[in-house]
Protein backbone atom coordinates (compact mmCIF):
# COMPACT_ATOMS: atom_id res chain seq x y z
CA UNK A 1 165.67 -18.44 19.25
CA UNK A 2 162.92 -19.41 16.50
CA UNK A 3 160.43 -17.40 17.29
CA UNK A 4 160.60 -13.54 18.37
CA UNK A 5 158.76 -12.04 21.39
CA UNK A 6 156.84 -9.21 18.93
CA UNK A 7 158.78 -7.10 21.02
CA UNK A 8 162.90 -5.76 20.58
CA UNK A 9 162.97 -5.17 24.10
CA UNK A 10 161.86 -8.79 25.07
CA UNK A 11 163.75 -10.11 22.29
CA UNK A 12 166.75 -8.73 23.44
CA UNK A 13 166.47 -9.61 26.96
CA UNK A 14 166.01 -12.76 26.13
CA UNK A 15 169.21 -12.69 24.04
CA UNK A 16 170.63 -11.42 27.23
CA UNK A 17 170.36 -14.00 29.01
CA UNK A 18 170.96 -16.59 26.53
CA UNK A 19 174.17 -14.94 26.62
CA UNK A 20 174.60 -15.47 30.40
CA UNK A 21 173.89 -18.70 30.39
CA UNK A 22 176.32 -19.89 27.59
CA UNK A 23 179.05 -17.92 29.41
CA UNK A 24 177.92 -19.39 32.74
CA UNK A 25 178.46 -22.95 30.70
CA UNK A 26 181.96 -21.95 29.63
CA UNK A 27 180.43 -21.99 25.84
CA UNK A 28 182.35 -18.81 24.71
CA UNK A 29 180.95 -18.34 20.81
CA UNK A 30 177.24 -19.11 21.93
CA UNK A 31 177.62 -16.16 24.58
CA UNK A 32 179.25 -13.85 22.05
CA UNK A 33 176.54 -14.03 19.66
CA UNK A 34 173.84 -14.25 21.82
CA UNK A 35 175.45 -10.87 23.51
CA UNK A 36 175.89 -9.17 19.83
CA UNK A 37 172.41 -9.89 18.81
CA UNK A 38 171.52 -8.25 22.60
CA UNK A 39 173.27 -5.47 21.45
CA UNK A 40 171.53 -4.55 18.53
CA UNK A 41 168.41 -5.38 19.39
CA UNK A 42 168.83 -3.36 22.86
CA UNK A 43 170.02 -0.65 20.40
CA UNK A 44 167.04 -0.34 17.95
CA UNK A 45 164.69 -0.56 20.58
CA UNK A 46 166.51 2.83 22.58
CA UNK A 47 166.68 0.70 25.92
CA UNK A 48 169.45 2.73 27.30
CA UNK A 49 169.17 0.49 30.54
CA UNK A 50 169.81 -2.84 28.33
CA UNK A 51 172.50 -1.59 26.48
CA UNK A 52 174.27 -0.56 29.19
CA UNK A 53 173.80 -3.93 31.32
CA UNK A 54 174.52 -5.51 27.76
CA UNK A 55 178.00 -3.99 27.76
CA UNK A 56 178.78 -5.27 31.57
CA UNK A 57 177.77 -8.49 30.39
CA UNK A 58 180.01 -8.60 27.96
CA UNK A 59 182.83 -7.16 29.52
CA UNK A 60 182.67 -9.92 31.94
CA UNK A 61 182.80 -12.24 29.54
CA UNK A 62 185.99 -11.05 28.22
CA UNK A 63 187.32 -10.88 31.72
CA UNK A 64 186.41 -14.22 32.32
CA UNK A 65 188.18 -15.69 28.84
CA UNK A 66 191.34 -13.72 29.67
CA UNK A 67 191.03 -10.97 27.51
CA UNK A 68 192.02 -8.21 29.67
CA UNK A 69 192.49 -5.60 27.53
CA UNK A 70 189.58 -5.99 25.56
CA UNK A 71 187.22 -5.89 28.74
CA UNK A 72 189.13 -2.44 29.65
CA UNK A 73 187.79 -1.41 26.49
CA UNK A 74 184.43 -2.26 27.12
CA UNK A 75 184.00 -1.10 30.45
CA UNK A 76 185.68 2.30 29.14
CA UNK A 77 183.05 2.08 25.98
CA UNK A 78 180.31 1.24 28.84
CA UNK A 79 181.19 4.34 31.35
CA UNK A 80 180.81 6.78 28.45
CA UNK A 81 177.76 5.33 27.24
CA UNK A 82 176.53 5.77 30.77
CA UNK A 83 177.60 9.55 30.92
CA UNK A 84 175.87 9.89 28.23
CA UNK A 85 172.49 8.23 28.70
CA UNK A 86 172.17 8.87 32.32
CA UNK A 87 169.27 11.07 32.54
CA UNK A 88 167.35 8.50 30.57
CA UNK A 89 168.35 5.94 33.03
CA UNK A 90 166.91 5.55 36.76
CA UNK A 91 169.53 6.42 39.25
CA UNK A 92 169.48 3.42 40.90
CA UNK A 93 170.40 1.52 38.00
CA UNK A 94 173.03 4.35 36.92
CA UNK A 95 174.48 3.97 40.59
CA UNK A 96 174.44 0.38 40.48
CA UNK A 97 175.91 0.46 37.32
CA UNK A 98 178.72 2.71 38.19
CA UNK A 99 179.92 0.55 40.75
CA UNK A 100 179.87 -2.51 38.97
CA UNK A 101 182.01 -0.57 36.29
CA UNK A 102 184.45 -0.31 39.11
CA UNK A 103 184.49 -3.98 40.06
CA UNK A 104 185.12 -4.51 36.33
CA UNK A 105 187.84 -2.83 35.74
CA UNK A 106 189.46 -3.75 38.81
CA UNK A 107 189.27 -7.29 37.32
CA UNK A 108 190.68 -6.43 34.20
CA UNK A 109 193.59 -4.39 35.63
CA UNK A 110 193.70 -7.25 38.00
CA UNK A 111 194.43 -9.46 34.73
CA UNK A 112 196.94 -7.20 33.63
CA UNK A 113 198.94 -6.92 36.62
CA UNK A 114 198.41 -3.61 37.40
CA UNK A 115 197.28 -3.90 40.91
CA UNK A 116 197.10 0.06 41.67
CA UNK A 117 194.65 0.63 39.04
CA UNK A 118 192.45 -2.20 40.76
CA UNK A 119 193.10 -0.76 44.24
CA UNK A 120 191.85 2.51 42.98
CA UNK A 121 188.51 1.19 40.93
CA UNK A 122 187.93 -0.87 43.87
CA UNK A 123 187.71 1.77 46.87
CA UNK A 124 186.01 3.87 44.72
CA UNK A 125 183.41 1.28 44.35
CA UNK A 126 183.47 0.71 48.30
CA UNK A 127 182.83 3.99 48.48
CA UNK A 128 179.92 4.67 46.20
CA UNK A 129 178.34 1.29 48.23
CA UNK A 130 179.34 2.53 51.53
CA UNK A 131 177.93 6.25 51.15
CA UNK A 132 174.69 5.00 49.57
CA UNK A 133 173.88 2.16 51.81
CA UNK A 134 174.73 -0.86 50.06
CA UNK A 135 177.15 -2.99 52.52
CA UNK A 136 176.61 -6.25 49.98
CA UNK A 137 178.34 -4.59 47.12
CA UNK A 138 180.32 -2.68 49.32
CA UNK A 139 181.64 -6.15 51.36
CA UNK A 140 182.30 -7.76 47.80
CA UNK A 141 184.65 -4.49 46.55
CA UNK A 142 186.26 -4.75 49.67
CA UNK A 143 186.95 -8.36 49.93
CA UNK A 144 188.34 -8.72 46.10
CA UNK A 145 190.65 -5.34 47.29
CA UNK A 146 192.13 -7.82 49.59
CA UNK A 147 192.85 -9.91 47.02
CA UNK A 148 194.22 -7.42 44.92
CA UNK A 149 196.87 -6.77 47.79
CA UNK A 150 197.34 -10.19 48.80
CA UNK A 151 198.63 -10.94 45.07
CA UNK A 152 200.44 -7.98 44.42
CA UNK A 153 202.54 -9.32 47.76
CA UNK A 154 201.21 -6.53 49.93
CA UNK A 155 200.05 -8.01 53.34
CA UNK A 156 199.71 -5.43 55.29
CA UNK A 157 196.84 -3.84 52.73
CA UNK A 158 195.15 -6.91 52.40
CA UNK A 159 195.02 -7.14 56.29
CA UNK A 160 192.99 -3.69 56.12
CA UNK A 161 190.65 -4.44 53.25
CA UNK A 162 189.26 -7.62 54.77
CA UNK A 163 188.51 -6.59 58.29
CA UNK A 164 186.60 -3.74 56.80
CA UNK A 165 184.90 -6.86 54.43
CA UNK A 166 183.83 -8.51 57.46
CA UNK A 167 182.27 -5.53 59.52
CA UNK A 168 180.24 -4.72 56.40
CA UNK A 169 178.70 -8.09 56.04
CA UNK A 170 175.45 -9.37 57.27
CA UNK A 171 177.07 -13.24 58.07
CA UNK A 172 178.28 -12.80 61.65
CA UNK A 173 182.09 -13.49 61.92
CA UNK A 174 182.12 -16.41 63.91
CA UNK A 175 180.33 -18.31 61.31
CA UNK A 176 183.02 -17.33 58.71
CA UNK A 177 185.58 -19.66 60.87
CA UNK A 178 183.29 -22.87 59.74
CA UNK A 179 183.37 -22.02 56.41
């Protein structure tokens, strides 16, 4: 970016999505940087709601170049930040937050192989989505649950995650035989 917005908070939303974009585009480095300069900038400007959406970005970043352990890290890094922080933080965003920290790790337990670990972060985030009325998120945990079982070779739980996935979703189930 040449020119700055006159404002941190701007700035590093801007640097946000820069980020997102350059991961989106497979361009690794560019979204590293642009996330690191996010960082800092969401940090001198004490927007506890950037730096924590910062920190999910760039956890799935790592989970998306294959570095497992490292997004673990991050989304460990990210849920004490959030313990932390929360009472600076609307509790929408620190409930929406939460449950994308689930879907996170699931993906990088997923990555490691351990599938109970992803099980677990996974109906937890069902859960949080299911008591607090949000059957999108809660349709998406529940449908990459089934996932998690079908790879770890477990049928059976896969065959109960993604009935549940399709009673929770607003597409009627007829049209998901077309697709």
């Amino acid at each position: 970016m040449q020119a700055d917005a006159g404002d941190l908070t701007q700035q590093a939303w801007a640097h946000y999505y820069l980020a997102w974009g350059s991961d989106e585009l497979s361009d690794s480095r560019t979204a590293m940087k642009h996330n690191r300069e996010a960082a800092d900038l969401f940090d001198a400007a004490g927007d506890a709601h950037g730096v924590v959406q910062n920190m999910l970005s760039l956890a799935l970043h790592l989970v998306r170049i294959d570095k497992a352990p490292q997004a673990l890290a991050e989304t460990s890094r990210a849920r004490a930040y959030l313990a932390g922080a929360r009472d600076r933080m609307e509790p929408h965003i620190v409930l929406t937050t939460t449950i994308t920290l689930h879907s996170l790790t699931d993906r990088s337990h997923g990555g490691l192989g351990h599938c109970e670990e992803a099980a677990t972060h996974l109906e937890t985030a069902a859960g949080l989505s299911c008591t607090n009325g949000l059957p999108t998120l809660e349709g998406f945990a529940l449908f990459y649950l089934g996932e998690v079982w079908l790879t770890a070779g477990r049928e059976a739980n896969a065959l109960h995650a993604f009935p549940r996935c399709l009673a929770r979703t607003p597409v009627p189930a007829a049209e998901f035989a077309s697709i």
